[in-house]
C-alpha atoms as a PDB file:
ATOM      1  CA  UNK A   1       0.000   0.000   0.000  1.00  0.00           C
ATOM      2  CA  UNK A   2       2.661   2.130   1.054  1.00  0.00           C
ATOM      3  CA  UNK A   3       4.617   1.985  -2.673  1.00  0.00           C
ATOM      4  CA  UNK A   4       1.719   2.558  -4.379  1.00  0.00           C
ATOM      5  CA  UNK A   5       0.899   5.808  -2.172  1.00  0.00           C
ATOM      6  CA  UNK A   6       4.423   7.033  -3.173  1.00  0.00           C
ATOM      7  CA  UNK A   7       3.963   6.013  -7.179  1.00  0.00           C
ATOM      8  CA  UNK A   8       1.131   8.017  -6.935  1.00  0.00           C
ATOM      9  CA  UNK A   9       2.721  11.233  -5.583  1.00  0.00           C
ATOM     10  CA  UNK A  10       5.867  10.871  -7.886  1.00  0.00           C
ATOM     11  CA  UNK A  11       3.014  10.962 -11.059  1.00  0.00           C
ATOM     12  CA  UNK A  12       1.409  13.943  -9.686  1.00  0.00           C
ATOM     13  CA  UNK A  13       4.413  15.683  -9.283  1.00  0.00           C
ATOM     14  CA  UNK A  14       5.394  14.564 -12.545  1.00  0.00           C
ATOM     15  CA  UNK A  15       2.296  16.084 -14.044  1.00  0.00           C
ATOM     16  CA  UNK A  16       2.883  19.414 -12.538  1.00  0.00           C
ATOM     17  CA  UNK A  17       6.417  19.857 -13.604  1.00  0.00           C
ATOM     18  CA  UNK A  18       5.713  18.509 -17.347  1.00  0.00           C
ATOM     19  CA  UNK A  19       2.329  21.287 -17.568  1.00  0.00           C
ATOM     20  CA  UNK A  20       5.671  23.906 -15.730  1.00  0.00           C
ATOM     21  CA  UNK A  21       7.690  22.790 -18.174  1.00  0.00           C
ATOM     22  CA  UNK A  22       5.327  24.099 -21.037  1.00  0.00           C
ATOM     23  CA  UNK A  23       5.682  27.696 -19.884  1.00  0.00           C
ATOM     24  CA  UNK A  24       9.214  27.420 -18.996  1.00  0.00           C
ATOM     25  CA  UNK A  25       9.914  26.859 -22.372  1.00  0.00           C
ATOM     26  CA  UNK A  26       8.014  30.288 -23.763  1.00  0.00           C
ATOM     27  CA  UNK A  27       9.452  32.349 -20.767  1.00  0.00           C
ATOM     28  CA  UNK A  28      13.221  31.222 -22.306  1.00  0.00           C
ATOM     29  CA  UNK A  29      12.142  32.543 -25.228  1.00  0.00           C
ATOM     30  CA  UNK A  30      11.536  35.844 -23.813  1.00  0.00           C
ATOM     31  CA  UNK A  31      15.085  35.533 -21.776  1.00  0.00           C
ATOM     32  CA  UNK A  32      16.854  35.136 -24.952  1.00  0.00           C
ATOM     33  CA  UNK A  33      15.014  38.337 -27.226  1.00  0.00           C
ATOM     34  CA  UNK A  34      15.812  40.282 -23.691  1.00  0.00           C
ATOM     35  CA  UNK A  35      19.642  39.253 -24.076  1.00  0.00           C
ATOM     36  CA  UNK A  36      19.866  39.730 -27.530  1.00  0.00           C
ATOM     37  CA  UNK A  37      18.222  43.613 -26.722  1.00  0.00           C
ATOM     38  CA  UNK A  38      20.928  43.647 -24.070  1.00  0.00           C
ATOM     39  CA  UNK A  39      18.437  44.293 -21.288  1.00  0.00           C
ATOM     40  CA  UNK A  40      20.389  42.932 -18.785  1.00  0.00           C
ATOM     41  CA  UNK A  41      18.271  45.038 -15.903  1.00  0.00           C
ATOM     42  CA  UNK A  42      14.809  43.528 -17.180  1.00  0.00           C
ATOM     43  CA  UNK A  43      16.641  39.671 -17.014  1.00  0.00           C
ATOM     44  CA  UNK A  44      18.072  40.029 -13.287  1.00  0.00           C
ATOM     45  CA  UNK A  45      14.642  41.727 -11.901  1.00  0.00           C
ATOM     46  CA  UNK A  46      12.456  38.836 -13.776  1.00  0.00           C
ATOM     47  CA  UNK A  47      14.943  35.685 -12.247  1.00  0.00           C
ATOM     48  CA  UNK A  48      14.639  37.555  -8.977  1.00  0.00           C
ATOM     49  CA  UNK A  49      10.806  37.476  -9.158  1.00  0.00           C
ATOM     50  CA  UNK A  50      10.640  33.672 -10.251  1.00  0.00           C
ATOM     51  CA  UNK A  51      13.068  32.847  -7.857  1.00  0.00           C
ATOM     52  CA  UNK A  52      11.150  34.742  -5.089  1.00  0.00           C
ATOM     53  CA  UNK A  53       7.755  33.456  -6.046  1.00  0.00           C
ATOM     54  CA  UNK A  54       9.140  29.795  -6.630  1.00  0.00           C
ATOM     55  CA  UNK A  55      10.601  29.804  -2.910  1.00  0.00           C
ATOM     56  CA  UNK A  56       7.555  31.440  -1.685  1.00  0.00           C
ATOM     57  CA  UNK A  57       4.814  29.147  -3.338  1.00  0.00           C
ATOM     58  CA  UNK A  58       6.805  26.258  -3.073  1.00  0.00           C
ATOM     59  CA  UNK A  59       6.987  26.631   0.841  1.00  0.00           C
ATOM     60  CA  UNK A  60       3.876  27.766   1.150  1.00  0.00           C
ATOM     61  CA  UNK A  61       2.453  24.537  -1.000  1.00  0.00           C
ATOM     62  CA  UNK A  62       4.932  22.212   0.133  1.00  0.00           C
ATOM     63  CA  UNK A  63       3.338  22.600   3.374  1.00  0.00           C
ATOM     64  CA  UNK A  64      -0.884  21.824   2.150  1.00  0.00           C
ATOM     65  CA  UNK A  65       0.436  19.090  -0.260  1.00  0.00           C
ATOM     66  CA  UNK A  66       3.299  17.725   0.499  1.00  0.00           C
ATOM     67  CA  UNK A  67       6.739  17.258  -2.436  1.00  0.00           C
ATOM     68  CA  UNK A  68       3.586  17.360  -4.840  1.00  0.00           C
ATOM     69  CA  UNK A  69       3.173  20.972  -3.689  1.00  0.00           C
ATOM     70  CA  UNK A  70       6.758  22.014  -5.484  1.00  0.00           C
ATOM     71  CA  UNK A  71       5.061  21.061  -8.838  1.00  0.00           C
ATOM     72  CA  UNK A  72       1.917  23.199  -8.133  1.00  0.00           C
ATOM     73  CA  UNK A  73       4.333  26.422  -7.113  1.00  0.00           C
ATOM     74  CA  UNK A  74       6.494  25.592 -10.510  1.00  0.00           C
ATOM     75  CA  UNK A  75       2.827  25.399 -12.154  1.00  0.00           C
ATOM     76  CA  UNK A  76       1.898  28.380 -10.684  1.00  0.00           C
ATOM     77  CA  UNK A  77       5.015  30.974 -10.611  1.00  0.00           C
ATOM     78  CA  UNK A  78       6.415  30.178 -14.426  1.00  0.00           C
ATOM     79  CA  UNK A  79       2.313  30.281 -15.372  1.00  0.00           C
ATOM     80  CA  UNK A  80       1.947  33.789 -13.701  1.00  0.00           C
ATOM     81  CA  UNK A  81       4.884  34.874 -15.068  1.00  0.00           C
ATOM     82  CA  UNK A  82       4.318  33.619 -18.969  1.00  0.00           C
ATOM     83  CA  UNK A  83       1.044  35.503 -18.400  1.00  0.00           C
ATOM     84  CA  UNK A  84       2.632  38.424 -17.378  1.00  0.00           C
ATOM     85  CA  UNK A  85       5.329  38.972 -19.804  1.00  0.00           C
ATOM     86  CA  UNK A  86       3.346  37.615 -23.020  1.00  0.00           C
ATOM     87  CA  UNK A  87      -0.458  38.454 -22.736  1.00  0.00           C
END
């Protein structure tokens, strides 16, 4: 019962980092036009705020749901912050 309680949480973490992964992938994209404009200023403040928000959430959820609760913050913070930049 036990290793089927942890197979479970290790695929619903892995769901929440592959749905992170999705946005992590546009927000690169934006890193990379920012570097090639040389806005150095606007790529330091934006890794501060995803680092921030990922330590933040990811406490914050890691405490409700458990190592499943990392995924949702990734989810979250690199969702927020595709949102932000792109629509």
């Amino acid at each position: 019962m036990r290793r089927r309680l942890s197979i479970l949480i290790v695929v619903a973490m892995l769901r929440a980092m592959v749905v992170a992964s999705l946005f992590v992938g546009v927000n690169q994209v934006y890193f990379a036009i920012k570097r090639v404009q040389r806005d150095v200023k606007g790529i330091v403040v934006l890794s501060g705020v995803i680092f921030g928000l990922l330590v933040g959430l990811g406490y914050l959820f890691m405490g409700l749901y458990g190592v499943v609760g990392l995924g949702f913050g990734a989810t979250v913070v690199v969702g927020e912050v595709w949102r932000e930049v792109w629509v």
